[in-house]
Protein backbone atom coordinates (compact mmCIF):
# COMPACT_ATOMS: atom_id res chain seq x y z
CA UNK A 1 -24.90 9.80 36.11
CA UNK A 2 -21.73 12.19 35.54
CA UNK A 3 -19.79 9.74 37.68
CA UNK A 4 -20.92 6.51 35.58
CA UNK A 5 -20.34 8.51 32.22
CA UNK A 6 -16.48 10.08 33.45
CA UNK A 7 -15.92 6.26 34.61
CA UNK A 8 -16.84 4.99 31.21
CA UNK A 9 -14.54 7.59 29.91
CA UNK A 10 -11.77 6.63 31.73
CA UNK A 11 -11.84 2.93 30.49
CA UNK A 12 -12.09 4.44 26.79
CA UNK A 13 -9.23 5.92 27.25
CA UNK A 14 -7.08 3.52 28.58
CA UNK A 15 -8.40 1.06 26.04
CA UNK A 16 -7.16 3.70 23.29
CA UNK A 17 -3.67 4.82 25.73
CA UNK A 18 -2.96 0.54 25.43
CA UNK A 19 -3.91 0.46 21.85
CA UNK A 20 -1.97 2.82 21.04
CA UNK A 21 1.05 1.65 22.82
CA UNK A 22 0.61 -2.21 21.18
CA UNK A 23 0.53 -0.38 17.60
CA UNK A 24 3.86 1.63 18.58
CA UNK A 25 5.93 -0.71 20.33
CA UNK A 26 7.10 -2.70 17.39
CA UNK A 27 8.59 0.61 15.53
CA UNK A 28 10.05 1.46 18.77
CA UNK A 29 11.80 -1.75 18.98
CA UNK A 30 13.00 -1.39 15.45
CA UNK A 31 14.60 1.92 16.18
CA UNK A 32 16.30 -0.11 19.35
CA UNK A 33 17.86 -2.94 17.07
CA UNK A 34 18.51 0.08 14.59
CA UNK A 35 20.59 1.76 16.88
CA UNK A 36 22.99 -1.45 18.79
CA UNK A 37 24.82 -4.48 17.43
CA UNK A 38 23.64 -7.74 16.82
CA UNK A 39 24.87 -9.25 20.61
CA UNK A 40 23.26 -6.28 21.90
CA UNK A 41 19.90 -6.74 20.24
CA UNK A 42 19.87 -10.83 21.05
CA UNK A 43 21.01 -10.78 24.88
CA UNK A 44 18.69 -11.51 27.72
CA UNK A 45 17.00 -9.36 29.01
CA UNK A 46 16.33 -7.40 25.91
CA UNK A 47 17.75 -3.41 25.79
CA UNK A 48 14.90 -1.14 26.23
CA UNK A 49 16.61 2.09 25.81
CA UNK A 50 18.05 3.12 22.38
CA UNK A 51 21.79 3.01 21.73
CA UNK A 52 23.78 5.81 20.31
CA UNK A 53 24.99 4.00 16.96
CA UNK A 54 22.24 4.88 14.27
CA UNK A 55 23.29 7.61 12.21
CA UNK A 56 26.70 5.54 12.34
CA UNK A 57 24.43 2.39 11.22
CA UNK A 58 22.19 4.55 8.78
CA UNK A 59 25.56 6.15 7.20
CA UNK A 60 26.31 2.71 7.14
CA UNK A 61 23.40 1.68 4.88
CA UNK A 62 23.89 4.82 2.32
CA UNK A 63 27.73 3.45 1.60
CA UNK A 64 27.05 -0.18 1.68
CA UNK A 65 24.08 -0.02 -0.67
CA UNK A 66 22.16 2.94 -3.32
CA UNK A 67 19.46 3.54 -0.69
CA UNK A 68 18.30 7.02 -1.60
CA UNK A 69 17.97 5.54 -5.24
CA UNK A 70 16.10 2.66 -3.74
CA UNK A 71 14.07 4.81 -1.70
CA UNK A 72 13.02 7.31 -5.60
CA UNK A 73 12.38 3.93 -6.89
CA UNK A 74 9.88 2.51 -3.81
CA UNK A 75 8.20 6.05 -4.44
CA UNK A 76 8.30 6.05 -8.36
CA UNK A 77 6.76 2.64 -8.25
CA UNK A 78 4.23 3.06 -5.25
CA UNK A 79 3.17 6.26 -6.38
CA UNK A 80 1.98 5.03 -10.29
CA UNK A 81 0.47 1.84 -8.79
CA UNK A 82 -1.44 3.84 -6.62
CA UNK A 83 -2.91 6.24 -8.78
CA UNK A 84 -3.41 3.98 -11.30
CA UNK A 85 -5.24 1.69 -9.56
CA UNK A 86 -7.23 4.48 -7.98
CA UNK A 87 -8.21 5.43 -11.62
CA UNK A 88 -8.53 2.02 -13.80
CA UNK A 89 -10.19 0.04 -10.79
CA UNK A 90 -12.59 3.27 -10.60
CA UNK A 91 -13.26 2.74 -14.44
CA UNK A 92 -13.64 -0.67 -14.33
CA UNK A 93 -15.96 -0.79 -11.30
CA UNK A 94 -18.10 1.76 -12.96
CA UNK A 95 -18.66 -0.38 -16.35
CA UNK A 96 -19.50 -3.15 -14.03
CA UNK A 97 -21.93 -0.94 -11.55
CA UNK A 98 -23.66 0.86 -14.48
CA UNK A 99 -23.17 0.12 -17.76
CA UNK A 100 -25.01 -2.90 -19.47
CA UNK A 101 -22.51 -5.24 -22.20
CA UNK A 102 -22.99 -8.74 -22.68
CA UNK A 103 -20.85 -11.59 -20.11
CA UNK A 104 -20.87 -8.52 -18.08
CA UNK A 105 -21.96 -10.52 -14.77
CA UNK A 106 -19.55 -13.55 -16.19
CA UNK A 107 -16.64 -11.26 -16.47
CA UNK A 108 -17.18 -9.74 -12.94
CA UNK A 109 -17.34 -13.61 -11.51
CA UNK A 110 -14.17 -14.48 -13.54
CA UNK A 111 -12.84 -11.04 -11.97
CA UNK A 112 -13.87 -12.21 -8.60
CA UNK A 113 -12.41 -15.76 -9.03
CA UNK A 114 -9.01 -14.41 -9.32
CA UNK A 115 -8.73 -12.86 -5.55
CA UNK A 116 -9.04 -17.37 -4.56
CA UNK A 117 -5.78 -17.60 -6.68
CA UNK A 118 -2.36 -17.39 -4.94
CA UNK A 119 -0.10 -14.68 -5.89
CA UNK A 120 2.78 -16.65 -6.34
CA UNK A 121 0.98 -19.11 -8.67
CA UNK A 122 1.38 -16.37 -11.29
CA UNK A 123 4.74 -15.35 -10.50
CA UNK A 124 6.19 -17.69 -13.13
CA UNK A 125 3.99 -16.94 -15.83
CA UNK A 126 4.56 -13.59 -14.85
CA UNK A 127 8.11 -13.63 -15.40
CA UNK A 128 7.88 -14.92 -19.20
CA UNK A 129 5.74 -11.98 -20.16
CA UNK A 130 8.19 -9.81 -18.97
CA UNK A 131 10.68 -11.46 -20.32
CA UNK A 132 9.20 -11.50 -23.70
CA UNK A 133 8.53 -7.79 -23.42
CA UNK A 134 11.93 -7.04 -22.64
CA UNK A 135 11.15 -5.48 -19.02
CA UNK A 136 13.06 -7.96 -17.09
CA UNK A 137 15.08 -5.37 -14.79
CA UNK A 138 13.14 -2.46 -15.43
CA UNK A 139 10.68 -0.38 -12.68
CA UNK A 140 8.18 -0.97 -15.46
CA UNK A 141 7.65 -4.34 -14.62
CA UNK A 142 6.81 -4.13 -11.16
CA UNK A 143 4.23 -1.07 -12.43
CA UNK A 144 2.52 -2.26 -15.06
CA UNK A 145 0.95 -5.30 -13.32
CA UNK A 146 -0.21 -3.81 -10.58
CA UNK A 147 -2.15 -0.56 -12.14
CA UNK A 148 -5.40 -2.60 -11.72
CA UNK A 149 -6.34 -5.51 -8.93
CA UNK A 150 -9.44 -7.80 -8.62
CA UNK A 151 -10.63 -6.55 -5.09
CA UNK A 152 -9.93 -2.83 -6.33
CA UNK A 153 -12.72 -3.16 -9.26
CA UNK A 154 -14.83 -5.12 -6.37
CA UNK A 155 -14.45 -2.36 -4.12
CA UNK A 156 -15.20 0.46 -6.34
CA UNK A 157 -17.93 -1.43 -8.09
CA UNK A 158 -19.71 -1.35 -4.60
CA UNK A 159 -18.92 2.19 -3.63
CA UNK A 160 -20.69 3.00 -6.83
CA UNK A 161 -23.56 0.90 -6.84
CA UNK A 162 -24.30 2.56 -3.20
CA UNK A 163 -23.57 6.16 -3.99
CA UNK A 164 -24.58 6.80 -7.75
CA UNK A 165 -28.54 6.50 -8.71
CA UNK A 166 -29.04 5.46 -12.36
CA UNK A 167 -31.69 8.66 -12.17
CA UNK A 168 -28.77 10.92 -11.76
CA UNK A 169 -27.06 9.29 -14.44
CA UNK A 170 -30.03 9.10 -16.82
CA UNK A 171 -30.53 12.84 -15.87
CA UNK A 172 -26.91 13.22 -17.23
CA UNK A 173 -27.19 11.63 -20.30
CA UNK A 174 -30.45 13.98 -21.15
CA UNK A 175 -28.50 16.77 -21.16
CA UNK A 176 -25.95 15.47 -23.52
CA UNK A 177 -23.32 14.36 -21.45
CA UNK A 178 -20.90 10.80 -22.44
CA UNK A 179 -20.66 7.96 -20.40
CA UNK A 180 -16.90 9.15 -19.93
CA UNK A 181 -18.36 12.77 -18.98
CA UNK A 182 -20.97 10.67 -16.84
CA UNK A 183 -18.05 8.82 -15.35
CA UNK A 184 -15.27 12.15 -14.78
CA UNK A 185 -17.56 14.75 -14.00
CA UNK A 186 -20.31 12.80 -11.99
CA UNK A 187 -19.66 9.26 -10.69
CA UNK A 188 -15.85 9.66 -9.86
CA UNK A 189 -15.71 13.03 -7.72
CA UNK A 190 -18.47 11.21 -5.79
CA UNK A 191 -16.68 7.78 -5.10
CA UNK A 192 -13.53 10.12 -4.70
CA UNK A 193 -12.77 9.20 -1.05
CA UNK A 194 -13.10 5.52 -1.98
CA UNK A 195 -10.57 6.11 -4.73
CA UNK A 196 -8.31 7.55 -2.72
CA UNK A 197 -8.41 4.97 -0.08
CA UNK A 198 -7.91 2.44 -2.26
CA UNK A 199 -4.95 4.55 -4.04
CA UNK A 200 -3.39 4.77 -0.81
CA UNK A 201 -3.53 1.00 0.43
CA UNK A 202 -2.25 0.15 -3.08
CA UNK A 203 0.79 2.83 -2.51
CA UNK A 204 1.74 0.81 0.65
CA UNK A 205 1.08 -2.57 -0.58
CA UNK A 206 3.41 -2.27 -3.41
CA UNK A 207 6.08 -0.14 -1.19
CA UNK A 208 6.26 -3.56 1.16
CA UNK A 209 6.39 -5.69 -1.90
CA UNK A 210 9.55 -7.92 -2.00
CA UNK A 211 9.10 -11.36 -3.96
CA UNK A 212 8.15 -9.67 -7.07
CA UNK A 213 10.87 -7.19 -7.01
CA UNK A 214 13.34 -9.52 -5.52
CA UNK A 215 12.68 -12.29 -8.39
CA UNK A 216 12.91 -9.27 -11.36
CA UNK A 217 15.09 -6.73 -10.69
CA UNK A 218 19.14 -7.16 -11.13
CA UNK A 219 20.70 -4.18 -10.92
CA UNK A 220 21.46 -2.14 -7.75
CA UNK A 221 20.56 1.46 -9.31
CA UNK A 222 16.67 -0.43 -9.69
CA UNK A 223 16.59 -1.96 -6.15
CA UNK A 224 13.47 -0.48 -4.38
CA UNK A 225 13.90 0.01 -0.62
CA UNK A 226 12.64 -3.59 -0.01
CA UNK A 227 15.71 -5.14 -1.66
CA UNK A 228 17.98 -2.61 -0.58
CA UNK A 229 17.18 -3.75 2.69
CA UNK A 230 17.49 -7.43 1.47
CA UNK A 231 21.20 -6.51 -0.02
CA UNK A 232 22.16 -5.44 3.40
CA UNK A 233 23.17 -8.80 4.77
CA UNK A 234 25.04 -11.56 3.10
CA UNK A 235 24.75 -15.53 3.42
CA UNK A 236 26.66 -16.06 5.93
CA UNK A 237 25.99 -13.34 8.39
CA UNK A 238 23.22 -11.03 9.21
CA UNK A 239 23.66 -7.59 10.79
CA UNK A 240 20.69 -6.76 13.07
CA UNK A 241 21.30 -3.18 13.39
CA UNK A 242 22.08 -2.22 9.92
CA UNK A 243 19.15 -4.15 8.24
CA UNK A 244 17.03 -2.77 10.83
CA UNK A 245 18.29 0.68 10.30
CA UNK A 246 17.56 0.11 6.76
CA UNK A 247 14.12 -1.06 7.74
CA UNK A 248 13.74 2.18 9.98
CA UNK A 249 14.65 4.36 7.46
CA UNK A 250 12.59 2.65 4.62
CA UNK A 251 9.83 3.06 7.49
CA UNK A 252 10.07 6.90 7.66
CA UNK A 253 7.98 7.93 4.47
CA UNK A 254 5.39 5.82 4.95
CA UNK A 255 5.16 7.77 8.48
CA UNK A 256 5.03 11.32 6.78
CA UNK A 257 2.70 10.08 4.56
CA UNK A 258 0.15 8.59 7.27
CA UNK A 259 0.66 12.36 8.80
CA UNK A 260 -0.86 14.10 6.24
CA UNK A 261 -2.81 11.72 5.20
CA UNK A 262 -4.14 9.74 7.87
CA UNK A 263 -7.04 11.57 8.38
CA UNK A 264 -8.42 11.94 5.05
CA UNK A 265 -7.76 7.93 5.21
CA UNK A 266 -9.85 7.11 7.68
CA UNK A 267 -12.81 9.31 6.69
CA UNK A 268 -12.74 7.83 3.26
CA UNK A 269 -13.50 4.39 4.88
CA UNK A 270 -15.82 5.70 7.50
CA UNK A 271 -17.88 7.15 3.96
CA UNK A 272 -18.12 4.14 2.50
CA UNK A 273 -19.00 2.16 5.53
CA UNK A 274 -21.64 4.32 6.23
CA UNK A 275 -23.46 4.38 2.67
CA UNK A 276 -22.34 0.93 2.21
């Protein structure tokens, strides 16, 4: 019986070992392209082992663009979309979960309907309402309309329907409380972890984001990492090792941040798969 259960250990462990080394092996290619030329990173057979040109390449990228400006701006941008849509989409899930209003099921369906609609469909439409508001070229416009999403509400509306009773509530409002005291003090330090998952996968979304960004912003001292990274190569030729040391670099604190928070991550969605 030991034997069988070591044996069975073994294979979960090389399933995880192989895993692990899929997940890797495309930032450790990066970092190879990041650190050789272009005829270096295109020849056949492929170089496995890193070169010794990336802080020459990554030097590179400082001078030829504002990345450490781009990089503030990625974080400025990623960090209010995140918490805001940790916050509203918590709000709004929570009028939809508990609170009764009429066209409240209409409004959630409408709210549904709009994860079927393309993102790019409402890029142009987009576009004029900044335009009218006088945010073309401004971080605000990337910001502002992304502080709530459709599958945010959707997934806090279901973390709260599982995890807050309407007894607890009703036991709330006996002693006085407001819904907003019902919704600070009770419902959202219970669907907490879901926030925060959600606040996180936002952060990242919108630090990958390049159409939106790309089709706004104008000047270089607004560039987020994304089109930093974009305003490393030219039309007519394309420099593998700088853009990927760009891409490296713009890699590196989404890395720190998995560190720290990786764990907390992962037992958020554990939480809510489990009382889901």
């Amino acid at each position: 019986m030991s034997a069988r259960h070591n044996n069975v250990r073994w294979w979960q462990y090389a399933v995880l070992v192989g895993a692990a080394a899929v997940s890797i092996f495309p930032l450790y290619w990066m970092f190879i392209v990041a650190t050789t030329d272009t005829a270096t990173a295109t020849q056949m057979p492929p170089e496995i082992v890193p070169g010794d040109n990336f802080f020459y390449l990554a030097g590179l990228v400082f001078d030829t663009v504002p990345f450490l400006q781009s990089i503030v701006n990625s974080l400025v941008v990623a960090g209010a979309i995140g918490v805001g849509q940790a916050l509203l989409c918590a709000l709004a899930g929570f009028a939809f979960a508990k609170l009764r209003f009429p066209g409240r099921n209409t409004l959630f369906l409408v709210v549904l309907l709009t994860m079927t609609v393309p993102t790019q469909l409402a890029v142009i439409p987009q576009y004029l309402i900044m335009s009218e508001l006088g945010w073309v070229d401004t971080l605000q416009a990337l910001v502002v309309p992304g502080l709530a999403s459709a599958f945010g509400i959707f997934w806090m509306r279901q973390h709260i329907v599982a995890t807050i009773s309407d007894e607890l509530m009703q036991a709330a409002y006996l002693d006085g409380a407001s819904t907003w005291q019902v919704f600070w003090r009770i419902a959202f330090p219970i669907v907490r972890p879901a926030a925060f998952v959600l606040g996180l996968f936002a952060f990242v979304t919108a630090w990958n984001d390049f159409l939106w960004p790309f089709i706004v912003l104008k000047s270089p001292e607004r560039y987020t990492a994304q089109i930093a990274i974009k305003a490393l190569q030219n039309s007519f030729d394309i420099d593998l090792g700088l853009a990927m040391s760009g891409s490296f670099l713009a890699t590196l604190p989404l890395l720190v941040l998995f560190v720290f928070v990786g764990r907390r991550m992962v037992g958020g969605i554990l939480e809510g798969a489990f009382k889901g």
